[in-house]
PDB file of N, CA and C in Angstrom:
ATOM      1  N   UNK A   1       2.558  -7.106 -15.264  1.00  0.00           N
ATOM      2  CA  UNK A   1       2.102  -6.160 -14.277  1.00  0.00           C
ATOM      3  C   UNK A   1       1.580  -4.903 -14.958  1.00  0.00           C
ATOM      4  N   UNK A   2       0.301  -4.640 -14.230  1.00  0.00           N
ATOM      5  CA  UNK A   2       0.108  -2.856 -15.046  1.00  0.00           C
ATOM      6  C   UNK A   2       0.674  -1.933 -14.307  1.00  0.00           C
ATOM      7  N   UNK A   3       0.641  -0.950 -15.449  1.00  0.00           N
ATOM      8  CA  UNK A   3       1.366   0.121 -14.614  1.00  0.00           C
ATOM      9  C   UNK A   3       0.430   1.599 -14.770  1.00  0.00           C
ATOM     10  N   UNK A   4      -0.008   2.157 -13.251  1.00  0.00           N
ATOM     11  CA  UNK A   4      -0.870   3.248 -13.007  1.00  0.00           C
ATOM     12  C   UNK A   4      -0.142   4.329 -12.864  1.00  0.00           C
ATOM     13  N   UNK A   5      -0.324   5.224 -13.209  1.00  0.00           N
ATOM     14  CA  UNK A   5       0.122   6.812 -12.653  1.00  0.00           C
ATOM     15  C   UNK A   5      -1.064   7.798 -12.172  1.00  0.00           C
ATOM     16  N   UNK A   6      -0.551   8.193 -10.887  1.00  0.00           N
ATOM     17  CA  UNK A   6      -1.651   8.850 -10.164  1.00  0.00           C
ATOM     18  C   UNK A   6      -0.895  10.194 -10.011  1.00  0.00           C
ATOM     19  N   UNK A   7      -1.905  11.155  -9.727  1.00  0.00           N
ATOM     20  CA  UNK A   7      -1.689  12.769  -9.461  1.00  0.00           C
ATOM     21  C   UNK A   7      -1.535  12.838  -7.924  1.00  0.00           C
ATOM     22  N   UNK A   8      -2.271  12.186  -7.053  1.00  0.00           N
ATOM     23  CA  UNK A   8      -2.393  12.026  -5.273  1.00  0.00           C
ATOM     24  C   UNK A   8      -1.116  11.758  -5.117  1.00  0.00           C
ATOM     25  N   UNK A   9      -0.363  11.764  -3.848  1.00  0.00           N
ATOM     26  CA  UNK A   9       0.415  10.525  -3.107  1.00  0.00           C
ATOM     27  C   UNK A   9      -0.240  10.232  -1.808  1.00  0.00           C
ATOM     28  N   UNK A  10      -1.666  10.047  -1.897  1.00  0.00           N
ATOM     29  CA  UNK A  10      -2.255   9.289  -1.029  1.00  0.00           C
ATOM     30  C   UNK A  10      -2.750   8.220  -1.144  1.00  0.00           C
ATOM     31  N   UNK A  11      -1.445   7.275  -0.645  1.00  0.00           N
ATOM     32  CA  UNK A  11      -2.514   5.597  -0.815  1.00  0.00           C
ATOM     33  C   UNK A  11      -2.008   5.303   0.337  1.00  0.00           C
ATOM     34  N   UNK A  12      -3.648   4.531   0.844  1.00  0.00           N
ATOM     35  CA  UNK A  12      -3.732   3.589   2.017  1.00  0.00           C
ATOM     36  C   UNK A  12      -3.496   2.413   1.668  1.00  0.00           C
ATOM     37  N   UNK A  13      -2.838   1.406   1.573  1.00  0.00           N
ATOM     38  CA  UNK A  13      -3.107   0.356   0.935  1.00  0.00           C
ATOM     39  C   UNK A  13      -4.156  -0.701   2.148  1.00  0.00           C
ATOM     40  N   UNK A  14      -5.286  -2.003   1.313  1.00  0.00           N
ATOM     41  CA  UNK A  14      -5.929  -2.450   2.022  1.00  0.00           C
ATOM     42  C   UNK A  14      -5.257  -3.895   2.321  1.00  0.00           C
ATOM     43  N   UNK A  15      -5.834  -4.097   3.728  1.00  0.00           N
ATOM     44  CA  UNK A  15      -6.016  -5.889   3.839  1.00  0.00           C
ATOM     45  C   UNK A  15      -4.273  -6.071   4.235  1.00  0.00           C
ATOM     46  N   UNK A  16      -3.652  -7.095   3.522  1.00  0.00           N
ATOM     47  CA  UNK A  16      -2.633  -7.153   3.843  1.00  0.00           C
ATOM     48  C   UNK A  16      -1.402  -6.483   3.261  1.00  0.00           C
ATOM     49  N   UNK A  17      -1.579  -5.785   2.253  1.00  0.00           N
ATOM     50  CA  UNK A  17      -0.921  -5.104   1.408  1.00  0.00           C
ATOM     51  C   UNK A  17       0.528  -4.165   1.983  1.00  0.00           C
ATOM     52  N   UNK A  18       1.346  -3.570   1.114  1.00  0.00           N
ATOM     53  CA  UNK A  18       2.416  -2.879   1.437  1.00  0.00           C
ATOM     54  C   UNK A  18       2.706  -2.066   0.495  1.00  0.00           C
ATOM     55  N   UNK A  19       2.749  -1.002   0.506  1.00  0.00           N
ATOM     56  CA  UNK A  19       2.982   0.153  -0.783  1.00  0.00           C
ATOM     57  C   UNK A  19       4.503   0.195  -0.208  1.00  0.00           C
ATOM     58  N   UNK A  20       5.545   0.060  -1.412  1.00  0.00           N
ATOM     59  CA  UNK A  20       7.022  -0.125  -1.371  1.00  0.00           C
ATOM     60  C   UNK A  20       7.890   0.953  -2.111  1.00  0.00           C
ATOM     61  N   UNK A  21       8.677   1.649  -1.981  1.00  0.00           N
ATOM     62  CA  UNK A  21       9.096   2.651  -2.865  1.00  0.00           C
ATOM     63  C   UNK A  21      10.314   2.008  -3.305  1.00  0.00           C
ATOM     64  N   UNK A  22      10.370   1.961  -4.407  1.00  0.00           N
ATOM     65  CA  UNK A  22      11.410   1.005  -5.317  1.00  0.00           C
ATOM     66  C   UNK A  22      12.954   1.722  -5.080  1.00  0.00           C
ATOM     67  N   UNK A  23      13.707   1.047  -4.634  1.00  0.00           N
ATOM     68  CA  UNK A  23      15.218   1.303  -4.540  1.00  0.00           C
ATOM     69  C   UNK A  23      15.653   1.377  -6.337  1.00  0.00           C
ATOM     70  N   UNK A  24      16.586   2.742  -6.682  1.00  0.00           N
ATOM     71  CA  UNK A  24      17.092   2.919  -7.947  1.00  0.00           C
ATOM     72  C   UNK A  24      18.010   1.807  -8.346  1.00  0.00           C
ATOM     73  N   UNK A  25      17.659   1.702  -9.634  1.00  0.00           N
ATOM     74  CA  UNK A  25      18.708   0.496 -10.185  1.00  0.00           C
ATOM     75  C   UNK A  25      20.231   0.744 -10.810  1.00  0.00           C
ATOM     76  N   UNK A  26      20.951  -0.099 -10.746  1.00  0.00           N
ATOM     77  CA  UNK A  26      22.363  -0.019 -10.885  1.00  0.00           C
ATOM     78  C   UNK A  26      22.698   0.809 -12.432  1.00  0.00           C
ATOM     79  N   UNK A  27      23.203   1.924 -12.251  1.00  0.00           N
ATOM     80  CA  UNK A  27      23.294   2.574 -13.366  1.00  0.00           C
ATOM     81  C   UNK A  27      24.835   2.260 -14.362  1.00  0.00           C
ATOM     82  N   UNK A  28      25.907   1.402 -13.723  1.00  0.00           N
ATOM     83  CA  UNK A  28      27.078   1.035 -14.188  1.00  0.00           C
ATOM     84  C   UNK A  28      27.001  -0.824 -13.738  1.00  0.00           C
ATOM     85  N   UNK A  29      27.734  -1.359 -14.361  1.00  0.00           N
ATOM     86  CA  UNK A  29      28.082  -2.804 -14.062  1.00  0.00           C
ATOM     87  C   UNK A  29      29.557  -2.708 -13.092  1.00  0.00           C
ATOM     88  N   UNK A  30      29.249  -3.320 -12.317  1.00  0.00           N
ATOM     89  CA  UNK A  30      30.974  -3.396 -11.601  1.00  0.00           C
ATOM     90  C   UNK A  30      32.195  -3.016 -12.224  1.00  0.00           C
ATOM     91  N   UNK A  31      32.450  -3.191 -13.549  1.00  0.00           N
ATOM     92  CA  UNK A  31      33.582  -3.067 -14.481  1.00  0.00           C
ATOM     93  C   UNK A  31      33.564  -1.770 -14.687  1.00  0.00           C
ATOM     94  N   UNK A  32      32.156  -0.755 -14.950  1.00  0.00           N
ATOM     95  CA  UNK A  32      32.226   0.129 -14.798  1.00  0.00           C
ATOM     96  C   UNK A  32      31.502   1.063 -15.732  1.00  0.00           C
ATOM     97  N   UNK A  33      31.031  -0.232 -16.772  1.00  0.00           N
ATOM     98  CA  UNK A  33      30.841  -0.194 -18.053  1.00  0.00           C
ATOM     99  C   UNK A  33      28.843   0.711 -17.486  1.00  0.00           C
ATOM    100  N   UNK A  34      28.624   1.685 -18.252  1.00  0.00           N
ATOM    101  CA  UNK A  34      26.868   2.340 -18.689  1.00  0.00           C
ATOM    102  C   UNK A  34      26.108   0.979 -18.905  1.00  0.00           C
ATOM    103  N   UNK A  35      25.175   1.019 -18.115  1.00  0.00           N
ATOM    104  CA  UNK A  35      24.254   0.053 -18.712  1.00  0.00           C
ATOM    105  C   UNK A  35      22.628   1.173 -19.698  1.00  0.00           C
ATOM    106  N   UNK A  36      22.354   0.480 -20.952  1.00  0.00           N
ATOM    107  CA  UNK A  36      21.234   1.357 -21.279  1.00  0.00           C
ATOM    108  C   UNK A  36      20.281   0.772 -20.346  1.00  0.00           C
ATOM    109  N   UNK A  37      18.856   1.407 -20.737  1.00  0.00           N
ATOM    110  CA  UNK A  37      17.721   1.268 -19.893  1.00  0.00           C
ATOM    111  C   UNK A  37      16.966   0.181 -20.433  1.00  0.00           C
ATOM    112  N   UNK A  38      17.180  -0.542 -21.623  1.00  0.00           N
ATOM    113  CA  UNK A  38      16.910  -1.679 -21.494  1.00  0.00           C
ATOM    114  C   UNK A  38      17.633  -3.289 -21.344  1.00  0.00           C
ATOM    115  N   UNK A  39      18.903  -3.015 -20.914  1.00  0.00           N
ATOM    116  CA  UNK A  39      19.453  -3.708 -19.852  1.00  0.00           C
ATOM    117  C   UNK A  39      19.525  -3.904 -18.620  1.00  0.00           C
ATOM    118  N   UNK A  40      18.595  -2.496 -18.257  1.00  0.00           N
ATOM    119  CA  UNK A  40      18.981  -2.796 -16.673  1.00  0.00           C
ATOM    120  C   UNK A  40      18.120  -3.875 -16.258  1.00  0.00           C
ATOM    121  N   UNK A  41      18.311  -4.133 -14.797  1.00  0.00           N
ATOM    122  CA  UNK A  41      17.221  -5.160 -14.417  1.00  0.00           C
ATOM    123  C   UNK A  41      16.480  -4.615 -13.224  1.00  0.00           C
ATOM    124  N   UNK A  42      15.107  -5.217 -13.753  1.00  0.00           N
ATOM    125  CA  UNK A  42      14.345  -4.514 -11.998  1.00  0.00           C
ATOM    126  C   UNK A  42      14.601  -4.362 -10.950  1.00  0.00           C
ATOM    127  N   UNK A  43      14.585  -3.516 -10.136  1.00  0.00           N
ATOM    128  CA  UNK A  43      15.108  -3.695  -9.027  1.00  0.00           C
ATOM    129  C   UNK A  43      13.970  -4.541  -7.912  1.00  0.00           C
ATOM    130  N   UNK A  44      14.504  -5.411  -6.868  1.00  0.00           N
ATOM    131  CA  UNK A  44      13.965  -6.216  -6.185  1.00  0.00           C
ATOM    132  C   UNK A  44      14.193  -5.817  -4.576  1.00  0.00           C
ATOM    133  N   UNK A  45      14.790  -4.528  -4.818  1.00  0.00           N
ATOM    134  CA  UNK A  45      14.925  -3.897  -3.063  1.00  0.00           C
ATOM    135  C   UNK A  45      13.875  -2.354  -3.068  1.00  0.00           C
ATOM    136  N   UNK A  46      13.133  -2.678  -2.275  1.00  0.00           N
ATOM    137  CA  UNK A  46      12.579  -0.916  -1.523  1.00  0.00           C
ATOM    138  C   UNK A  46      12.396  -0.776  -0.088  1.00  0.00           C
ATOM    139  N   UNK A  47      11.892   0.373   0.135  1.00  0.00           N
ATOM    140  CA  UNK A  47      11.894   0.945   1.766  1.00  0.00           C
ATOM    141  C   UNK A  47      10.104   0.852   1.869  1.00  0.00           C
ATOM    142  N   UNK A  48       9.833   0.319   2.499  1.00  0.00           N
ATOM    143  CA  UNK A  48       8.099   0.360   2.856  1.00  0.00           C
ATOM    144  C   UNK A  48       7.674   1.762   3.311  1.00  0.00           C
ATOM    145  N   UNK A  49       6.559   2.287   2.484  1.00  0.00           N
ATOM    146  CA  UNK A  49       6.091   3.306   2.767  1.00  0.00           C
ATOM    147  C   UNK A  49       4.834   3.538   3.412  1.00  0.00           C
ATOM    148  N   UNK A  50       4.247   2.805   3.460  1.00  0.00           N
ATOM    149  CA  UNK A  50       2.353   2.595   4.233  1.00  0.00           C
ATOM    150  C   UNK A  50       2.344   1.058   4.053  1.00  0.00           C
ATOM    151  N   UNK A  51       1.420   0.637   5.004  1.00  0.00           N
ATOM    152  CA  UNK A  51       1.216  -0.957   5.434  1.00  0.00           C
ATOM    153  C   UNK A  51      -0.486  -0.764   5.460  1.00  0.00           C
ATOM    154  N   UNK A  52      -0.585  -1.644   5.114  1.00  0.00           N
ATOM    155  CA  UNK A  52      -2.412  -2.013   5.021  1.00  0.00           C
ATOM    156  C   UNK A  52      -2.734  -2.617   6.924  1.00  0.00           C
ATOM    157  N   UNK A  53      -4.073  -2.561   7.137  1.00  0.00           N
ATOM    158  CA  UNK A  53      -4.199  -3.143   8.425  1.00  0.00           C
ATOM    159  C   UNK A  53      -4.341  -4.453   8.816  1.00  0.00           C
ATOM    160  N   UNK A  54      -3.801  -5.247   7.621  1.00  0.00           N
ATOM    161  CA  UNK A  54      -4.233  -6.734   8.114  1.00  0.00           C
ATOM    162  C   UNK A  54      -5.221  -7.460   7.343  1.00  0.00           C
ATOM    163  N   UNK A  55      -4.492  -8.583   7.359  1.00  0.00           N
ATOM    164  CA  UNK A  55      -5.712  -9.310   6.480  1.00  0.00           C
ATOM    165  C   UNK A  55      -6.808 -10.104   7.855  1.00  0.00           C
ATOM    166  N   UNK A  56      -7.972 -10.713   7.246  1.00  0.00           N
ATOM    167  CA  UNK A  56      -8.608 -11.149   8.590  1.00  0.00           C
ATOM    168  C   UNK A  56      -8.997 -12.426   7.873  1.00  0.00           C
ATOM    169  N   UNK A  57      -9.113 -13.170   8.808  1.00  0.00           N
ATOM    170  CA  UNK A  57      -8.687 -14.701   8.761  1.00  0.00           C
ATOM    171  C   UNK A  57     -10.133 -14.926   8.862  1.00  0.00           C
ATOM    172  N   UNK A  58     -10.379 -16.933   8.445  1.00  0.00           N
ATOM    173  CA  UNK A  58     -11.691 -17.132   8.546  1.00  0.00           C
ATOM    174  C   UNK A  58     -12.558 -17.109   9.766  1.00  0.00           C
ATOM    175  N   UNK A  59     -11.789 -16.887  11.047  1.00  0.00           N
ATOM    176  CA  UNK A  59     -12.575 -16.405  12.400  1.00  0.00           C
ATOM    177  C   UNK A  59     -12.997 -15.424  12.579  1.00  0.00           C
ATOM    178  N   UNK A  60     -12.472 -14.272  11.262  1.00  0.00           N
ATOM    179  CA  UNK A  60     -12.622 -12.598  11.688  1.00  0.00           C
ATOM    180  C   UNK A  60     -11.960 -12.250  12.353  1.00  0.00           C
ATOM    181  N   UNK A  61     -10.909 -12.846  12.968  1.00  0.00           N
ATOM    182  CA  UNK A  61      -9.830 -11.875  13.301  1.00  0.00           C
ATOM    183  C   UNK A  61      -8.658 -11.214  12.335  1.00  0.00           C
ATOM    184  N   UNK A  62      -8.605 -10.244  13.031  1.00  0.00           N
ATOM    185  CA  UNK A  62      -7.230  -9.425  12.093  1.00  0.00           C
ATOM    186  C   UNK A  62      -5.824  -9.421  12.288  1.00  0.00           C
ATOM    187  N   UNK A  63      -5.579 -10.276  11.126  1.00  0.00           N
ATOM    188  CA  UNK A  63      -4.102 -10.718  11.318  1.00  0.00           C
ATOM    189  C   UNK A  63      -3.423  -9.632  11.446  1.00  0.00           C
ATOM    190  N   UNK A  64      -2.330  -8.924  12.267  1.00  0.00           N
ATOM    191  CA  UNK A  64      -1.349  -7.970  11.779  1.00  0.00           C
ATOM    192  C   UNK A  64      -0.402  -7.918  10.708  1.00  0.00           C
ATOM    193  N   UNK A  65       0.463  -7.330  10.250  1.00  0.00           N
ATOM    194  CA  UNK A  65       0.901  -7.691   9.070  1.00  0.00           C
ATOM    195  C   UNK A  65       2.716  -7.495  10.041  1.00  0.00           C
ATOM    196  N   UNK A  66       3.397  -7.869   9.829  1.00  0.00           N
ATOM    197  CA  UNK A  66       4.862  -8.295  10.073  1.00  0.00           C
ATOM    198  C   UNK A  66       5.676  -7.112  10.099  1.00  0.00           C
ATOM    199  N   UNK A  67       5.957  -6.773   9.097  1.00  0.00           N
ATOM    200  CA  UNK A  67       6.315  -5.533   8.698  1.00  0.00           C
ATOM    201  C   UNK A  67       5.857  -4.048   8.802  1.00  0.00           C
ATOM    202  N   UNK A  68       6.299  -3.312   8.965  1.00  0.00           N
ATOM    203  CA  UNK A  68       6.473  -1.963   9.426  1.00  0.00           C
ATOM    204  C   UNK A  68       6.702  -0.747   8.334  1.00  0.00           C
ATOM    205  N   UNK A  69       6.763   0.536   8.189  1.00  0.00           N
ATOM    206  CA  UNK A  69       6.820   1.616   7.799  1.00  0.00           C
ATOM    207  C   UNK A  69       8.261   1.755   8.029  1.00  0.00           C
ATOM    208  N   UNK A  70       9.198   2.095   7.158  1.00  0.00           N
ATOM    209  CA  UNK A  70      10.864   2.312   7.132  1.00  0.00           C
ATOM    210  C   UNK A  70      11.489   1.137   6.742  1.00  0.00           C
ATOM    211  N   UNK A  71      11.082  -0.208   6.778  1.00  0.00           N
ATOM    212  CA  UNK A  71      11.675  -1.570   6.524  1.00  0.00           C
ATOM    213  C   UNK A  71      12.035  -1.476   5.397  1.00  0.00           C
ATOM    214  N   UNK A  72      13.511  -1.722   4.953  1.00  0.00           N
ATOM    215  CA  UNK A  72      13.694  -2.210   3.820  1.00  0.00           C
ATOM    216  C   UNK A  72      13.679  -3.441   3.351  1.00  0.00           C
ATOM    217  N   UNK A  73      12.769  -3.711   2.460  1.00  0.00           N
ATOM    218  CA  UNK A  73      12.649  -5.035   2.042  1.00  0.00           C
ATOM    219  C   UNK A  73      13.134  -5.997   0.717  1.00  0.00           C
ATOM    220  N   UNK A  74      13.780  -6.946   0.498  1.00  0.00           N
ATOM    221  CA  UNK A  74      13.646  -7.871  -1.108  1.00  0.00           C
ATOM    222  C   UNK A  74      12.118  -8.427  -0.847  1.00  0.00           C
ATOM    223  N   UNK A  75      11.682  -8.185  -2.113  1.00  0.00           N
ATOM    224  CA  UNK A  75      10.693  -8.988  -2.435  1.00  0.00           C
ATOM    225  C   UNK A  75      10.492  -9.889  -4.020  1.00  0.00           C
ATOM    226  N   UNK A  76       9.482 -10.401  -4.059  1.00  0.00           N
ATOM    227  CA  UNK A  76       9.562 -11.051  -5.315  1.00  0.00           C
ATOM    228  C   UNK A  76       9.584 -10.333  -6.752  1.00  0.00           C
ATOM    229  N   UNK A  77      10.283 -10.593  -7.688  1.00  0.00           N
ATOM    230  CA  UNK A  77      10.495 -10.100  -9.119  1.00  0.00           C
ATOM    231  C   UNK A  77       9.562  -9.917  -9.830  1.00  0.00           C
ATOM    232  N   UNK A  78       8.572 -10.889  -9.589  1.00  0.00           N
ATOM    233  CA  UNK A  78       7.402 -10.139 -10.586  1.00  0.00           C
ATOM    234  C   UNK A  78       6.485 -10.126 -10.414  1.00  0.00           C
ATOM    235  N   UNK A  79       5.928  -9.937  -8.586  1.00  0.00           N
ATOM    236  CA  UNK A  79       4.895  -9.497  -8.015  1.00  0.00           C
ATOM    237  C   UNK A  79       4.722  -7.732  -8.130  1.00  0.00           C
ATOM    238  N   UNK A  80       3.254  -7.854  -7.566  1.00  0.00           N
ATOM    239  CA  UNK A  80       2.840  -6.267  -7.470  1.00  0.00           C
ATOM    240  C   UNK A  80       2.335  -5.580  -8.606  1.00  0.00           C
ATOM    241  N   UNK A  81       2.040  -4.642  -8.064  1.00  0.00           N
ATOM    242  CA  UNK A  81       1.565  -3.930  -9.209  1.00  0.00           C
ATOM    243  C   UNK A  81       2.250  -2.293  -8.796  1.00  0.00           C
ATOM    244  N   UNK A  82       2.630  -2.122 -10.111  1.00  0.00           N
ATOM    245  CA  UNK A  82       3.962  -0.921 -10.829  1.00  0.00           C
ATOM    246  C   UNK A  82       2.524   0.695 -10.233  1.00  0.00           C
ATOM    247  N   UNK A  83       3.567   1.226  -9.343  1.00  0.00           N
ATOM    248  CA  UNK A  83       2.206   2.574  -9.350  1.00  0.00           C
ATOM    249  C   UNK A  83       3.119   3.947  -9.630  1.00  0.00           C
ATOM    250  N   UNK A  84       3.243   4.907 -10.326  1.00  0.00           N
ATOM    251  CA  UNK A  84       3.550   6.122 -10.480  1.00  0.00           C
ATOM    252  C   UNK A  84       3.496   7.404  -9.046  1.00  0.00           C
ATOM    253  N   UNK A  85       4.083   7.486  -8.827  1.00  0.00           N
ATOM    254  CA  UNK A  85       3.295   8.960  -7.954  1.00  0.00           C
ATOM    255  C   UNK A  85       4.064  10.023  -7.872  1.00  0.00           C
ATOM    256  N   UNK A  86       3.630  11.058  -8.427  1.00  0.00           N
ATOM    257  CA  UNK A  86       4.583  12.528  -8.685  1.00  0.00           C
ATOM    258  C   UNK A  86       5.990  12.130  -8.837  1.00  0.00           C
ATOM    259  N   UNK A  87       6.243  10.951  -9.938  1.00  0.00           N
ATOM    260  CA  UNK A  87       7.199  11.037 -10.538  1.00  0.00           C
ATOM    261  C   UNK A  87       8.246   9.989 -10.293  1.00  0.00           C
ATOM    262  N   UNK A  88       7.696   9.338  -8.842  1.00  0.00           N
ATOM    263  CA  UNK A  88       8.519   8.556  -7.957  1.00  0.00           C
ATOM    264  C   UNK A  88       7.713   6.956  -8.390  1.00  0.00           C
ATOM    265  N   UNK A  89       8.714   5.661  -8.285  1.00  0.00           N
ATOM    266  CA  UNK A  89       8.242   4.315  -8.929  1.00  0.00           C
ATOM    267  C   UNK A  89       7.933   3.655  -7.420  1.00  0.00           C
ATOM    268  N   UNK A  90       6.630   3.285  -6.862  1.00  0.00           N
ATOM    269  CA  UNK A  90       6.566   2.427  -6.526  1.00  0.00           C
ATOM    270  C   UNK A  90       5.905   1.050  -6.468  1.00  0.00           C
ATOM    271  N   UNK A  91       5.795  -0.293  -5.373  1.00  0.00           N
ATOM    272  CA  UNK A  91       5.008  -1.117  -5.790  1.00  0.00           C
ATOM    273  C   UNK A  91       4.185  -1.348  -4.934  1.00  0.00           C
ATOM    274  N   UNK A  92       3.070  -2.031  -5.362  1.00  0.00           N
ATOM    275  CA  UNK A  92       1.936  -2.236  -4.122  1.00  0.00           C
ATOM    276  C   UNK A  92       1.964  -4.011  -4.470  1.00  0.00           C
ATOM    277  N   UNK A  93       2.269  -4.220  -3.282  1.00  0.00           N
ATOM    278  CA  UNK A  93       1.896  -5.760  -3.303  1.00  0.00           C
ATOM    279  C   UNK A  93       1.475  -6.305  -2.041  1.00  0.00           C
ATOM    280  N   UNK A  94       1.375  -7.834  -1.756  1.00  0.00           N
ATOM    281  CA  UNK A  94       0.751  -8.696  -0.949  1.00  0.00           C
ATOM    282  C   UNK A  94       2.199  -8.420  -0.120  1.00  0.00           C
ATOM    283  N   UNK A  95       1.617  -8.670   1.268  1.00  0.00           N
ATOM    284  CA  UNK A  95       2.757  -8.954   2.400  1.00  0.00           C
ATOM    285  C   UNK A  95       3.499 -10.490   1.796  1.00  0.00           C
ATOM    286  N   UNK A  96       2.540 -11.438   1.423  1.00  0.00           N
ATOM    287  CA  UNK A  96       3.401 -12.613   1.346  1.00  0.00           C
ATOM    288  C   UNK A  96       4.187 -12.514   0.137  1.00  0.00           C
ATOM    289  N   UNK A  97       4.471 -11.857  -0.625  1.00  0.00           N
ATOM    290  CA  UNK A  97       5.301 -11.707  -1.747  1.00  0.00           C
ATOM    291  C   UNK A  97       6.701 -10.737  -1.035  1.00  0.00           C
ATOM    292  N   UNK A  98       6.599 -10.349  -0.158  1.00  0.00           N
ATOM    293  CA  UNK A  98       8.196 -10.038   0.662  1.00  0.00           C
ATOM    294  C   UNK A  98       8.663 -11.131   0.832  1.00  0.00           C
ATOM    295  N   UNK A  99       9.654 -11.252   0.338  1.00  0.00           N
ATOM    296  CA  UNK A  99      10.714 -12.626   0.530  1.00  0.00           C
ATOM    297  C   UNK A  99      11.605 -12.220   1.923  1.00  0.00           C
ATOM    298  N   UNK A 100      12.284 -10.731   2.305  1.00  0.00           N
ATOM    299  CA  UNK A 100      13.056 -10.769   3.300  1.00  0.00           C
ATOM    300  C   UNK A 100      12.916  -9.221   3.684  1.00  0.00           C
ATOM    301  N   UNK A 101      13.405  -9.486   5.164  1.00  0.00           N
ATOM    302  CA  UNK A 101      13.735  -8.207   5.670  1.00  0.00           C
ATOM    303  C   UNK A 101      15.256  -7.397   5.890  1.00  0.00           C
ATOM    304  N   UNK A 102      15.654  -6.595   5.113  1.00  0.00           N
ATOM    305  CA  UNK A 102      17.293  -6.133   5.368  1.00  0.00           C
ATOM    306  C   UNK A 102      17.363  -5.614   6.184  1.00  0.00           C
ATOM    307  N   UNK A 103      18.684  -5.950   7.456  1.00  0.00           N
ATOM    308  CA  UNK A 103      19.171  -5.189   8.528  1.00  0.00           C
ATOM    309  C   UNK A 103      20.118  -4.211   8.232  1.00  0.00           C
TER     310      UNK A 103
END
């Protein structure tokens, strides 16, 4: 995945897309033990921050996209693409690379 850093925090994302703000990763192991920073592991949970308008199908209609603005979501491990913004990690990926929605 590349990874961008932007000066804006304005992204629309297009089509079917979902700009995701990455949930922080586990800074201790259960036992209790420091993990360094190249042990940790990616994190695979965020809160959706902007939704694209839909992808449009081969009739031209516009699919809606499922998901919503506030959803916290799992999605896939090594989809998306890594974006910077004033400091904060998030990801932009395809709606179909959300694996689930958390209640």
């Amino acid at each position: 995945m590349a990874a961008i850093t932007l000066a804006a925090a304005s992204l629309k994302p297009l089509a079917d897309r979902v700009l995701i703000k990455v949930s922080a990763s586990e800074e201790t192991t259960a036992g209790g033990i420091l993990l360094p920073d190249t042990a940790k592991e990616k994190p695979q949970v965020g809160e959706i921050t902007a939704v694209g308008p839909g992808k449009v199908d081969d009739k031209g209609t516009r699919q809606p996209v499922e998901v919503k603005v506030g959803d916290k979501v799992l999605y896939s491990k090594y989809a998306g693409t890594e974006v910077k913004v004033a400091g904060d990690e998030f990801v932009l990926l395809s709606e179909k690379d959300i694996l689930a929605v958390l209640g």
